[in-house]
Every structure is written in structure tokens, then in C-alpha cells.
PDB file of N, CA and C in Angstrom:
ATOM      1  N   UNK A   1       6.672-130.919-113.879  1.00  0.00           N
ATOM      2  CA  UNK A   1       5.812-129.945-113.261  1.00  0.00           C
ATOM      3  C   UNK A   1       4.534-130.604-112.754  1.00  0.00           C
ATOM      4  N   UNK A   2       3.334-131.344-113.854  1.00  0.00           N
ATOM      5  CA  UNK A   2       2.365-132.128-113.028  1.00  0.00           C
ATOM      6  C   UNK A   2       2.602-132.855-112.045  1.00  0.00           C
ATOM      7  N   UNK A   3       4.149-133.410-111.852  1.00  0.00           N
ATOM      8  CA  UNK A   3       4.474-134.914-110.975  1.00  0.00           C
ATOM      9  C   UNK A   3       4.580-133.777-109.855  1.00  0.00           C
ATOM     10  N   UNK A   4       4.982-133.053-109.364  1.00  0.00           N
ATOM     11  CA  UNK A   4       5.241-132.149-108.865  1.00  0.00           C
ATOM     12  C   UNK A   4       3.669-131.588-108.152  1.00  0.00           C
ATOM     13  N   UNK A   5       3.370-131.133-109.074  1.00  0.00           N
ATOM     14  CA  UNK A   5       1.877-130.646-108.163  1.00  0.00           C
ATOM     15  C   UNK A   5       1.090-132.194-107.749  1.00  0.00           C
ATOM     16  N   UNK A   6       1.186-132.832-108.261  1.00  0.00           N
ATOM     17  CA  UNK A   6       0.494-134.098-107.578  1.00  0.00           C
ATOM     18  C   UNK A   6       1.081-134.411-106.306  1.00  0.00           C
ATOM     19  N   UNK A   7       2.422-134.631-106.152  1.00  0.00           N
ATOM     20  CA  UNK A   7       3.105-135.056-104.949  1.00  0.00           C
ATOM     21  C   UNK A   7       2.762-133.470-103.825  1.00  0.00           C
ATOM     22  N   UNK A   8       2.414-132.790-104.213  1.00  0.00           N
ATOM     23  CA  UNK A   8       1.790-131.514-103.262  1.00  0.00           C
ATOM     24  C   UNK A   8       0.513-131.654-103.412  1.00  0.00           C
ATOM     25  N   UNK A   9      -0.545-132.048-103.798  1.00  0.00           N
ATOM     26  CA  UNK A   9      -1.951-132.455-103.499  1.00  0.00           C
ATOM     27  C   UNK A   9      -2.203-133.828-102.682  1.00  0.00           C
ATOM     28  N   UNK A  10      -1.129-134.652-102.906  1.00  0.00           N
ATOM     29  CA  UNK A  10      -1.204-135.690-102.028  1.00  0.00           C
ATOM     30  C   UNK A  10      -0.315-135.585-100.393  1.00  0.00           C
ATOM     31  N   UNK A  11       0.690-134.253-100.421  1.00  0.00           N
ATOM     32  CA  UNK A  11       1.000-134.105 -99.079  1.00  0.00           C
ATOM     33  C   UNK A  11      -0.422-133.264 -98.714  1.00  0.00           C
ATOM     34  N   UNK A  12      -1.062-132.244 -98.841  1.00  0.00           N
ATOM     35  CA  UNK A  12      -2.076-131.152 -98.689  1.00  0.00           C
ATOM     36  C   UNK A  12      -3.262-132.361 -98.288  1.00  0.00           C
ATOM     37  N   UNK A  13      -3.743-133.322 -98.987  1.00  0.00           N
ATOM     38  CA  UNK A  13      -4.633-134.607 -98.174  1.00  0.00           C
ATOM     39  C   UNK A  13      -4.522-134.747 -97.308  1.00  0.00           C
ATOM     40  N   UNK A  14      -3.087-135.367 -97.090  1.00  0.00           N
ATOM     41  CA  UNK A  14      -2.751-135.991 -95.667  1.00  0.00           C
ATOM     42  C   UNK A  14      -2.689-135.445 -94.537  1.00  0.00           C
ATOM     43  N   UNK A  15      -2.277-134.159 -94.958  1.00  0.00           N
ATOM     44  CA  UNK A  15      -2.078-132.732 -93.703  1.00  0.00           C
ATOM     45  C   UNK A  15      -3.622-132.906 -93.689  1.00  0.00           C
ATOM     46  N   UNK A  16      -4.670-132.826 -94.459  1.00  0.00           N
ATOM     47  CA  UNK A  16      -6.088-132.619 -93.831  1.00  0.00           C
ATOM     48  C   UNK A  16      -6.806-133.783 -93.283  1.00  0.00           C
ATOM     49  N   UNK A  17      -6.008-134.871 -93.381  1.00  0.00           N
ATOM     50  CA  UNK A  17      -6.461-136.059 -92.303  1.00  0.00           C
ATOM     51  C   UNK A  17      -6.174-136.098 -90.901  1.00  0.00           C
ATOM     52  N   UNK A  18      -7.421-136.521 -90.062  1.00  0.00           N
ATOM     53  CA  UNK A  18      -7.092-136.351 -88.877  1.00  0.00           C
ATOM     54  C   UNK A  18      -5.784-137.534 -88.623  1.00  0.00           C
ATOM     55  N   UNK A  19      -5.188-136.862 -87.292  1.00  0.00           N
ATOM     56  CA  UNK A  19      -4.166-137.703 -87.307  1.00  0.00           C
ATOM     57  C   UNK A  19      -4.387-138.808 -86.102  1.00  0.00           C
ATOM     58  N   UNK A  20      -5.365-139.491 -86.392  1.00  0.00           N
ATOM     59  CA  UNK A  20      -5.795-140.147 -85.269  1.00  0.00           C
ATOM     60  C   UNK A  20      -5.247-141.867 -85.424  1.00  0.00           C
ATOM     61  N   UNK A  21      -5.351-142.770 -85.258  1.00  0.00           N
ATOM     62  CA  UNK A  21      -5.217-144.523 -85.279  1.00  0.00           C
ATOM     63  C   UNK A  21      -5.693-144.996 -85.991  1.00  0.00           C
ATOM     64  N   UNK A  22      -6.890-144.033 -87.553  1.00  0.00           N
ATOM     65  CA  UNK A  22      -7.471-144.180 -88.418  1.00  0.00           C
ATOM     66  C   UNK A  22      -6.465-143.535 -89.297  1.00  0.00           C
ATOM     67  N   UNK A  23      -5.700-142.893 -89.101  1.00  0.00           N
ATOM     68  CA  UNK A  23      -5.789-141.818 -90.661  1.00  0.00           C
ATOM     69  C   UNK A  23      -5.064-142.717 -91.820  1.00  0.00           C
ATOM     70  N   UNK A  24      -4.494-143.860 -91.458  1.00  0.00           N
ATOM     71  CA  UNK A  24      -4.172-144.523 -93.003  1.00  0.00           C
ATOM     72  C   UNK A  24      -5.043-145.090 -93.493  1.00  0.00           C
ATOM     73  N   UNK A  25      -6.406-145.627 -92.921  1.00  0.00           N
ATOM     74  CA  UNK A  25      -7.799-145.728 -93.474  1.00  0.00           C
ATOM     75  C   UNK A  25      -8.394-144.849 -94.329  1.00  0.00           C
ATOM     76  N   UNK A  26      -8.374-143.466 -93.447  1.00  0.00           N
ATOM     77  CA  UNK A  26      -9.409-142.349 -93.949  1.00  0.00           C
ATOM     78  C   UNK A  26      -8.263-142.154 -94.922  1.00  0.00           C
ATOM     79  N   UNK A  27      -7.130-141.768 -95.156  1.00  0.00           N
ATOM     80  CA  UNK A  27      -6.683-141.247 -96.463  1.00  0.00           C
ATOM     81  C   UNK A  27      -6.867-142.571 -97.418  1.00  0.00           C
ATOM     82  N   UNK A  28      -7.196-143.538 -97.304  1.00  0.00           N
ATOM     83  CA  UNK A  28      -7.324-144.453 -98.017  1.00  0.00           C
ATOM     84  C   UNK A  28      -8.772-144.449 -98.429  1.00  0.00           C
ATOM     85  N   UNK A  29      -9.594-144.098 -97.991  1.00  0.00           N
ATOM     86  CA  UNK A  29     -10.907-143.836 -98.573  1.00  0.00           C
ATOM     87  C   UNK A  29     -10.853-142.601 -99.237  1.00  0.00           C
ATOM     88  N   UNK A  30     -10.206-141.510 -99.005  1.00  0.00           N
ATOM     89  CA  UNK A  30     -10.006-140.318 -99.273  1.00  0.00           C
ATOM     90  C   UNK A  30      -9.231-140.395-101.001  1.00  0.00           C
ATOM     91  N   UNK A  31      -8.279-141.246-101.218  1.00  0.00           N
ATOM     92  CA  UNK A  31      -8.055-141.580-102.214  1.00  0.00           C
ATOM     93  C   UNK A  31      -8.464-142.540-102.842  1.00  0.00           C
ATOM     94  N   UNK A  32      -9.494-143.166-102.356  1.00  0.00           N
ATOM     95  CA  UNK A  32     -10.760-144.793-103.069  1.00  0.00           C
ATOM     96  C   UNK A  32     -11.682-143.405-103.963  1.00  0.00           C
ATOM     97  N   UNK A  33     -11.892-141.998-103.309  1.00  0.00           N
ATOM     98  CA  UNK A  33     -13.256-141.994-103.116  1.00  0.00           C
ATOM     99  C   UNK A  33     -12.783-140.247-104.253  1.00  0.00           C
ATOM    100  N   UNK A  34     -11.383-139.405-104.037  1.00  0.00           N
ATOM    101  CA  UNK A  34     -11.110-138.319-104.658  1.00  0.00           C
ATOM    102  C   UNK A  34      -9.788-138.414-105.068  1.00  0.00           C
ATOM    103  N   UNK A  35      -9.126-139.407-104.931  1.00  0.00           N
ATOM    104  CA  UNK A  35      -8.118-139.647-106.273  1.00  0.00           C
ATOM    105  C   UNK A  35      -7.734-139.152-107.394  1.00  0.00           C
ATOM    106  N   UNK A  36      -8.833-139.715-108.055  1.00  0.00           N
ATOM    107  CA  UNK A  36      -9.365-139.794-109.560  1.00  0.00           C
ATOM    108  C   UNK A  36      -9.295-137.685-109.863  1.00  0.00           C
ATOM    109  N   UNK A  37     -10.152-137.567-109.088  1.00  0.00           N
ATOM    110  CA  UNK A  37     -10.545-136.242-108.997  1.00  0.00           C
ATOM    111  C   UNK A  37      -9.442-134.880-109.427  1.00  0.00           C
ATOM    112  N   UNK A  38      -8.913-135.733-108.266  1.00  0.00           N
ATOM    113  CA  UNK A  38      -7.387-134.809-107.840  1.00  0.00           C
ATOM    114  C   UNK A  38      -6.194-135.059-108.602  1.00  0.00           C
ATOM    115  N   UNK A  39      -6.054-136.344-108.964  1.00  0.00           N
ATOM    116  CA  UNK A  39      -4.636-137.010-109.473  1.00  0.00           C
ATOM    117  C   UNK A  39      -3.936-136.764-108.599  1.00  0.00           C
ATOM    118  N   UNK A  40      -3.992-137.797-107.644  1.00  0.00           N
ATOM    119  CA  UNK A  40      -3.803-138.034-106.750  1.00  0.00           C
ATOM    120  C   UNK A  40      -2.519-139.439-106.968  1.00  0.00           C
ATOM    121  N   UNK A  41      -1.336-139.374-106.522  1.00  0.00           N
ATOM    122  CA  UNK A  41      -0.366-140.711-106.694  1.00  0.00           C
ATOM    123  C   UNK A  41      -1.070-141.549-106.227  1.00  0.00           C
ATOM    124  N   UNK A  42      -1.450-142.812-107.014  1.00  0.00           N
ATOM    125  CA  UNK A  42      -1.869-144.293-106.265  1.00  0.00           C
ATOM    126  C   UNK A  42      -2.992-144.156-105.992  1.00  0.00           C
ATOM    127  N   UNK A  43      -3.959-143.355-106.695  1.00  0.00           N
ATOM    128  CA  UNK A  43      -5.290-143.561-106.722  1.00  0.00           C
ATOM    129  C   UNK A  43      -6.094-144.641-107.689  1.00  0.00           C
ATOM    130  N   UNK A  44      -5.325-145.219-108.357  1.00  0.00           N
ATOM    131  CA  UNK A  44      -5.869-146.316-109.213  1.00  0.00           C
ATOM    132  C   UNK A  44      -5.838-147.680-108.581  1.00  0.00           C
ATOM    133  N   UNK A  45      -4.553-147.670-107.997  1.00  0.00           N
ATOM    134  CA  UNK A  45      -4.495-148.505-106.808  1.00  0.00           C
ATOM    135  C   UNK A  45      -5.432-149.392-105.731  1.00  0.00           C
ATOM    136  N   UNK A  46      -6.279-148.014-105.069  1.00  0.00           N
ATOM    137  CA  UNK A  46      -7.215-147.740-104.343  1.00  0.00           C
ATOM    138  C   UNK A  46      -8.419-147.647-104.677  1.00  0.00           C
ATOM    139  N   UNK A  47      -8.843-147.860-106.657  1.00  0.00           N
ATOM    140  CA  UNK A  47      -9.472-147.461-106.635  1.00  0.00           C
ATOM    141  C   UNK A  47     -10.810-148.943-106.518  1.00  0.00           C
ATOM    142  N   UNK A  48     -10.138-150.196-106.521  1.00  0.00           N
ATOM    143  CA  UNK A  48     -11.133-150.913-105.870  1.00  0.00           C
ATOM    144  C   UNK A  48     -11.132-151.876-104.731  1.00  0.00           C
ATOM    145  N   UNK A  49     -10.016-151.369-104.074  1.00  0.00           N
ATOM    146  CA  UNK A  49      -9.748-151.191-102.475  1.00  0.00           C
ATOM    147  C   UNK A  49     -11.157-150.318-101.533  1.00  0.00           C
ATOM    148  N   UNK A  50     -11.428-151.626-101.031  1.00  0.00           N
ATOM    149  CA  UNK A  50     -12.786-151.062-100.089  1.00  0.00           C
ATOM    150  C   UNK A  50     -12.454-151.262 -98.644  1.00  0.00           C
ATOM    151  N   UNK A  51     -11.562-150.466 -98.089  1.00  0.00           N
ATOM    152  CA  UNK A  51     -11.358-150.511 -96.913  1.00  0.00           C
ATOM    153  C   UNK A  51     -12.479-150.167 -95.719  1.00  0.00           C
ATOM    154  N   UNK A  52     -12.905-151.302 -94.727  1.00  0.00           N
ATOM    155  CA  UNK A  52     -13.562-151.051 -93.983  1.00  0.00           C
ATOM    156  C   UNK A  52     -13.939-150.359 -92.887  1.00  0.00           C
ATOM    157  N   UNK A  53     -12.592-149.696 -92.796  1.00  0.00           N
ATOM    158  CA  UNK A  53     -12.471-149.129 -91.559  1.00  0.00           C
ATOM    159  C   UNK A  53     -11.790-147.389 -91.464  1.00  0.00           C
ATOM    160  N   UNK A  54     -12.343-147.428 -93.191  1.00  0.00           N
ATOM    161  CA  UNK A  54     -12.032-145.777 -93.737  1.00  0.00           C
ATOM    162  C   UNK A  54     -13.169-145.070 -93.184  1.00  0.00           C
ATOM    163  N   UNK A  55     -13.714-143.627 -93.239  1.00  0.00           N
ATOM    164  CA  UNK A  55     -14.894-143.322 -93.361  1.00  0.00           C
ATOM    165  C   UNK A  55     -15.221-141.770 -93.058  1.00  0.00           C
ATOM    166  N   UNK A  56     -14.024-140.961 -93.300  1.00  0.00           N
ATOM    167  CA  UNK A  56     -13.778-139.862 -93.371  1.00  0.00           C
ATOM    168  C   UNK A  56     -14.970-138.970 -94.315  1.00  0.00           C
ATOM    169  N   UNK A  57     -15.690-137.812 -93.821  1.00  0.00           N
ATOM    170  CA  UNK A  57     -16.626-137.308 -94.357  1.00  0.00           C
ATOM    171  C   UNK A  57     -15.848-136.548 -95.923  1.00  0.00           C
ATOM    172  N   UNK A  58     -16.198-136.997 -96.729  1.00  0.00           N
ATOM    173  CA  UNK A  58     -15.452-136.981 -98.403  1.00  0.00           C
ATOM    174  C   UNK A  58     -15.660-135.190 -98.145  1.00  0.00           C
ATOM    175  N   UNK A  59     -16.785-134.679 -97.878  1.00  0.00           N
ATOM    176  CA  UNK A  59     -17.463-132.863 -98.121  1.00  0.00           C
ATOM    177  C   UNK A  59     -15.624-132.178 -97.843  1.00  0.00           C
ATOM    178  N   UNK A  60     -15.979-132.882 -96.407  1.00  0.00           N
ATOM    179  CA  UNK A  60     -15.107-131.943 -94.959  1.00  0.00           C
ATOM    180  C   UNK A  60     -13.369-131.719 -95.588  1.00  0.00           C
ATOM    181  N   UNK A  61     -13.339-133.134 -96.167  1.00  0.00           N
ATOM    182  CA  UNK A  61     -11.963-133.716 -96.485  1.00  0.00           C
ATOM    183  C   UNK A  61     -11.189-132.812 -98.331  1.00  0.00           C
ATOM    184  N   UNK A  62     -12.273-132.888 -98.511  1.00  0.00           N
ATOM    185  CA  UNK A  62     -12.063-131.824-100.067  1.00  0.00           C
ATOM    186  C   UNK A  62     -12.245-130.252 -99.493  1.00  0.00           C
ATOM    187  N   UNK A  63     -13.228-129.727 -98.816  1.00  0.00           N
ATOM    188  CA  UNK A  63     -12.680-128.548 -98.323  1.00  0.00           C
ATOM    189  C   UNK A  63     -11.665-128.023 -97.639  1.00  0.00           C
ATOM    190  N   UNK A  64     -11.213-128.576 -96.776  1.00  0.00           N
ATOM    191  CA  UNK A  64     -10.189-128.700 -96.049  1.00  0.00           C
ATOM    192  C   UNK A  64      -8.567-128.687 -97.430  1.00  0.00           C
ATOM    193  N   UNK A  65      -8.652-129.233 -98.248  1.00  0.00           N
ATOM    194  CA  UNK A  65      -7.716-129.822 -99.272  1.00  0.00           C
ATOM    195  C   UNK A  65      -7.882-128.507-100.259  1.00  0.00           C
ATOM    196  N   UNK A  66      -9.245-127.625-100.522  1.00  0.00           N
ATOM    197  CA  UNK A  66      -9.426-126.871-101.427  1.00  0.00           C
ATOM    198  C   UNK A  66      -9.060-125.510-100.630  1.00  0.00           C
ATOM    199  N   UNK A  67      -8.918-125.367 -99.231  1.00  0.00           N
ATOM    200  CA  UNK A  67      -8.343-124.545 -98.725  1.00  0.00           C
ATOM    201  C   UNK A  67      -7.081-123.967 -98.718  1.00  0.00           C
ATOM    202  N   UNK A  68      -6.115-125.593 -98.691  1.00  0.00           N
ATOM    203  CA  UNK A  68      -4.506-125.151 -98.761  1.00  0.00           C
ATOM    204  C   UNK A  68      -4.810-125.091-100.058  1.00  0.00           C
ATOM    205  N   UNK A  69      -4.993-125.983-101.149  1.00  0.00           N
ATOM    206  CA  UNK A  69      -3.969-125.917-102.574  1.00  0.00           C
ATOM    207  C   UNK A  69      -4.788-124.538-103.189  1.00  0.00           C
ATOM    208  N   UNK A  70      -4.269-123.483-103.086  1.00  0.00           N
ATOM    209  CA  UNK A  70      -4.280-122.389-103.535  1.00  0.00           C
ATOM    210  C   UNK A  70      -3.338-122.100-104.751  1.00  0.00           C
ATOM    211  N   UNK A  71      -3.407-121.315-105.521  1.00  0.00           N
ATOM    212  CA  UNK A  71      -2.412-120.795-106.155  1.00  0.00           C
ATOM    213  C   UNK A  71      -1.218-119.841-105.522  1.00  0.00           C
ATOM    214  N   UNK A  72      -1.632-119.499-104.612  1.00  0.00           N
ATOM    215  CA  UNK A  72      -0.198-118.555-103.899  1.00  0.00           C
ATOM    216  C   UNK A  72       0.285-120.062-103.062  1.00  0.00           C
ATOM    217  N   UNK A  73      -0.546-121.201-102.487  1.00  0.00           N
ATOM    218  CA  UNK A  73       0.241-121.883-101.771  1.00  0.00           C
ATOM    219  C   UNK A  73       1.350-122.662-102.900  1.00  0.00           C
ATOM    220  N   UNK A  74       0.474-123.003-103.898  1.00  0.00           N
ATOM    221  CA  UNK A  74       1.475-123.536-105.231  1.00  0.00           C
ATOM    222  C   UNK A  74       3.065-122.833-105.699  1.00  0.00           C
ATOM    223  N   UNK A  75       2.746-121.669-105.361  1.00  0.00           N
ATOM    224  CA  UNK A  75       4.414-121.384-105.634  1.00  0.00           C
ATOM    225  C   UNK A  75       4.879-121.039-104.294  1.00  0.00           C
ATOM    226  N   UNK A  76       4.834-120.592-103.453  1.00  0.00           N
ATOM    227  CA  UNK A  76       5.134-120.052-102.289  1.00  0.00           C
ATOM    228  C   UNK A  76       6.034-121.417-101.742  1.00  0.00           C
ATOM    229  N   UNK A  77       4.794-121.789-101.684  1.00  0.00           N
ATOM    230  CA  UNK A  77       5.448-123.523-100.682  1.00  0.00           C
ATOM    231  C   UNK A  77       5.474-124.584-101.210  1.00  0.00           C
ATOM    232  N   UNK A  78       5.697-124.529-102.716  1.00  0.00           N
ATOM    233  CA  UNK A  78       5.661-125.598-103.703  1.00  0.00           C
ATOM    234  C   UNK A  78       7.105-125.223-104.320  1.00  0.00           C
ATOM    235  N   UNK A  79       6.589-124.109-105.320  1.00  0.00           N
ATOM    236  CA  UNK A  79       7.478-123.739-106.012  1.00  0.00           C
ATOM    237  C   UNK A  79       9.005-123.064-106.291  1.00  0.00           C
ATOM    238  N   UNK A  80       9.142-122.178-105.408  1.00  0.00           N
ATOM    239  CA  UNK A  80       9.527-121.215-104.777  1.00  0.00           C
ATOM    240  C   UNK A  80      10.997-121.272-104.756  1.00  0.00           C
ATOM    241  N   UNK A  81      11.170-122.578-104.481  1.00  0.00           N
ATOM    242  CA  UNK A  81      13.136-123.020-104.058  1.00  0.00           C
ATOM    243  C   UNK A  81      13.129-123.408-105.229  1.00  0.00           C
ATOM    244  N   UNK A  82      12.242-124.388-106.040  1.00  0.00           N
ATOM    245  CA  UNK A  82      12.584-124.966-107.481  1.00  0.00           C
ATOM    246  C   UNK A  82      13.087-124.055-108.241  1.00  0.00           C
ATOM    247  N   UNK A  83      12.080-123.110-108.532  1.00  0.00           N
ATOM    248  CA  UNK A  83      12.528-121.991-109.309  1.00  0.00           C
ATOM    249  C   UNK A  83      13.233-121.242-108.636  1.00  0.00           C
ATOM    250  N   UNK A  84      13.843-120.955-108.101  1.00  0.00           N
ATOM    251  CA  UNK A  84      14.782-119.679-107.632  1.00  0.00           C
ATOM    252  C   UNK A  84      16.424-120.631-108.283  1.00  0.00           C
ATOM    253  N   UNK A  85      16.438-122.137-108.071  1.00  0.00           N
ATOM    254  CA  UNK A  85      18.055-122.691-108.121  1.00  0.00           C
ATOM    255  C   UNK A  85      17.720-123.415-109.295  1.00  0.00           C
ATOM    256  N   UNK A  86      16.471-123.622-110.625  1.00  0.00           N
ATOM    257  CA  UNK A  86      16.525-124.122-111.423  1.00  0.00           C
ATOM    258  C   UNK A  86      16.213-122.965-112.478  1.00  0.00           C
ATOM    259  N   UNK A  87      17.135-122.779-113.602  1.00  0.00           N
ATOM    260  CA  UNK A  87      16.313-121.511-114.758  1.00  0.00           C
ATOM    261  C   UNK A  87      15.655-122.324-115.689  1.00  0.00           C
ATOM    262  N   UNK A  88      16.266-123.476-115.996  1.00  0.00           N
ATOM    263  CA  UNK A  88      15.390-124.021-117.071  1.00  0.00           C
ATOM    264  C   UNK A  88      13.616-124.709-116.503  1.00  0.00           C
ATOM    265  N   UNK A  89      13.818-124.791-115.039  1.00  0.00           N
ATOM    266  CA  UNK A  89      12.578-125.412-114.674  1.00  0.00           C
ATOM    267  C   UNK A  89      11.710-124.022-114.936  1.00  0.00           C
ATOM    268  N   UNK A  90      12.439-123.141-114.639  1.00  0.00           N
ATOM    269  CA  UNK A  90      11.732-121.203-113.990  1.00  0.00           C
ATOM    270  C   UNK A  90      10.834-121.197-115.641  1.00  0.00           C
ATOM    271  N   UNK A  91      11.934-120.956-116.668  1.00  0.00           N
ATOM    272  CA  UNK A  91      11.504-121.035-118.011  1.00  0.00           C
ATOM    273  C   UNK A  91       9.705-122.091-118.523  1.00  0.00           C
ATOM    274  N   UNK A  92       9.908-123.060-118.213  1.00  0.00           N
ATOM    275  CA  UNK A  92       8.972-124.413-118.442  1.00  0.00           C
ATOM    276  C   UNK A  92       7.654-123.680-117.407  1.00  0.00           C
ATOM    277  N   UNK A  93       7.936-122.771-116.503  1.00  0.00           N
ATOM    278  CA  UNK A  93       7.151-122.396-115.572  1.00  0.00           C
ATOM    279  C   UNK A  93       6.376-121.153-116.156  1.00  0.00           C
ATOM    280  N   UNK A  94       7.108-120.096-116.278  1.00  0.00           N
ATOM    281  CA  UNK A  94       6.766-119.170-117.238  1.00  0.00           C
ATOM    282  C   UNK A  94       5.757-119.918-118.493  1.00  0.00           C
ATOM    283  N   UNK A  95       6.526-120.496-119.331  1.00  0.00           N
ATOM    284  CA  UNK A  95       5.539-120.746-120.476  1.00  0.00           C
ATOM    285  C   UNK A  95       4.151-121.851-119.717  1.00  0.00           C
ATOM    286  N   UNK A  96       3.993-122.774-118.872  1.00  0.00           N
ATOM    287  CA  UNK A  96       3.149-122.988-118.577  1.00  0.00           C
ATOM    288  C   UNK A  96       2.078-122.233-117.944  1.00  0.00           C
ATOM    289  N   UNK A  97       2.936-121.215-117.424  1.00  0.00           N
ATOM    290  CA  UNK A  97       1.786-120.000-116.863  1.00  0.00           C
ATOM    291  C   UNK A  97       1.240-119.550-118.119  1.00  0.00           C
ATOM    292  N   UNK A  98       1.702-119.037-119.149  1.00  0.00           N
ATOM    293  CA  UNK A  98       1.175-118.143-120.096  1.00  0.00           C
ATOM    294  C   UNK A  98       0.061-118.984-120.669  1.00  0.00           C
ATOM    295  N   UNK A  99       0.084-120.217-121.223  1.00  0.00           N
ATOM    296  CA  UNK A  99      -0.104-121.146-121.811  1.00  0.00           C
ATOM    297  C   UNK A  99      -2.124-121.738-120.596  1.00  0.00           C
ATOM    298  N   UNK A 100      -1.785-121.197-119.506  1.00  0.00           N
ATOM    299  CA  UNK A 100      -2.848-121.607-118.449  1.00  0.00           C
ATOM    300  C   UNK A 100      -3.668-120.432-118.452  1.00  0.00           C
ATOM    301  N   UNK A 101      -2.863-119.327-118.364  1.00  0.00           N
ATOM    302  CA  UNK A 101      -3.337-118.265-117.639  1.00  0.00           C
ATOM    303  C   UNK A 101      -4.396-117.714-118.692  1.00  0.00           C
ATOM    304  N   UNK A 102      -5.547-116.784-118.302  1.00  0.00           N
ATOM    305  CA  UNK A 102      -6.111-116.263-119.524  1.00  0.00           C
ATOM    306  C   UNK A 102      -5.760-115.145-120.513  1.00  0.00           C
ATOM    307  N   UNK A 103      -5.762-115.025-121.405  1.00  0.00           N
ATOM    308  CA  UNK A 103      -5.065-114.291-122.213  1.00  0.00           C
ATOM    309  C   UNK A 103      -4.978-112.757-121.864  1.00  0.00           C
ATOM    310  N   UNK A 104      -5.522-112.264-121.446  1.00  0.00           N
ATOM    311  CA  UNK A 104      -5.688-111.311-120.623  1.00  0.00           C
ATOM    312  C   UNK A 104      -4.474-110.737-119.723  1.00  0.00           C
ATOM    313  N   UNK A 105      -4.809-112.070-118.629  1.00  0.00           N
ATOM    314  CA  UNK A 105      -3.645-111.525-117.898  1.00  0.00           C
ATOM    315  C   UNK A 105      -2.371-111.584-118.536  1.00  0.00           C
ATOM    316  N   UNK A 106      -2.438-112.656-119.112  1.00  0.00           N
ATOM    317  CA  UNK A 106      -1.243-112.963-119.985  1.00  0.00           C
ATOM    318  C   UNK A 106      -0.491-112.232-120.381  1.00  0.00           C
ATOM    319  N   UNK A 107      -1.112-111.362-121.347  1.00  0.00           N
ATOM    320  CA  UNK A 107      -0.694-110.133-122.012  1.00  0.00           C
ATOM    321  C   UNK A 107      -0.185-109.033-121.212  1.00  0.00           C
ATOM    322  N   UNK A 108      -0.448-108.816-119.883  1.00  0.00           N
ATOM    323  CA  UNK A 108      -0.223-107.627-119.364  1.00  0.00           C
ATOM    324  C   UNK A 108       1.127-108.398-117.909  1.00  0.00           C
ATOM    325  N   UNK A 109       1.173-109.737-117.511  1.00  0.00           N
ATOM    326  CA  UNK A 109       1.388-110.535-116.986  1.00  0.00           C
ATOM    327  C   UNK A 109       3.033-110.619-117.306  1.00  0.00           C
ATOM    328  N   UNK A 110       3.086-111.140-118.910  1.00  0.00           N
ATOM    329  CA  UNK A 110       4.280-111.297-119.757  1.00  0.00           C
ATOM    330  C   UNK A 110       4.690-110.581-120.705  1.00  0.00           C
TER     331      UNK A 110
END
């Protein structure tokens, strides 16, 4: 499930890099610089990789990123096929919701 949301925070980056003759720079500063942050694949990598020719505004690049990864985008366009053709993943999903969610909803939720 984490490997999973990581490999969807690191496509959701890249979709917010421009797609210009830079963007394997700027996502490379983008993960020098919010990696760590995000858990991000191969941010340790990068993390003392000083590419010169990165230079993507870090603000623009995390809003843009805090826009898609939503919680409706997380199952909708993450989740959605996993769980519908896996029950034991659906199950692991359920209890991680309960287990996240606040008790509250929880209760009325499950």
C-alpha cells in the first residue's frame, strides 16, 4: 500500500513539471529539494546530487503536487481497479482506513 502511494506521488510530480528540455533537471531538483518530504522513490539518491541546471520554483511545484494528491484522487485514480479485482488488498485497505481515519468517522464510517 505505501509502495503504491509513493509510485503515485512520484507520477503526480512529474505531471506538475513543466514539460520543457529541462524537466529531467527540475524534477531532479524537485526531488534533491521535496523527496524527503514526500517519500518520494529515489530521493536519497538525489539527495546530494546538485544539479545545475535544475531550478524549478520548490512553492509552485508542491502546490501544484498538493492539488492532485487528494484523497478522492487516491482512490479514484489510484485505487479503484486495485481494489475492485483484489479482496485481500480491499481488506488491508479497509483496516488501514480505520486505523488512519479519526475515530469518529471511523465509527460511523465502519
Amino acid at each position: 500500500m505505501y509502495q503504491l502511494l509513493a509510485e503515485f506521488r512520484e507520477l503526480l510530480f512529474h505531471a506538475g513539471v513543466d514539460q520543457s528540455n529541462h524537466n529531467v533537471h527540475n524534477y531532479n531538483y524537485i526531488l534533491r529539494h521535496l523527496g524527503k518530504k514526500y517519500g518520494l522513490p529515489g530521493w536519497e539518491a538525489m539527495a546530494k546530487f546538485d544539479d545545475p541546471y535544475g531550478g524549478v520554483t520548490l512553492s509552485t511545484a508542491e502546490t501544484k503536487f498538493l492539488a492532485l494528491y487528494t484523497p478522492a484522487a487516491i482512490i479514484v485514480d489510484l485505487m479503484q481497479q486495485y481494489l475492485k479485482d483484489n479482496g485481500e488488498l480491499r481488506e488491508q485497505f479497509v483496516d488501514w482506513q480505520k486505523s488512519e481515519c479519526p475515530s469518529r468517522v471511523a465509527k460511523r464510517a465502519f
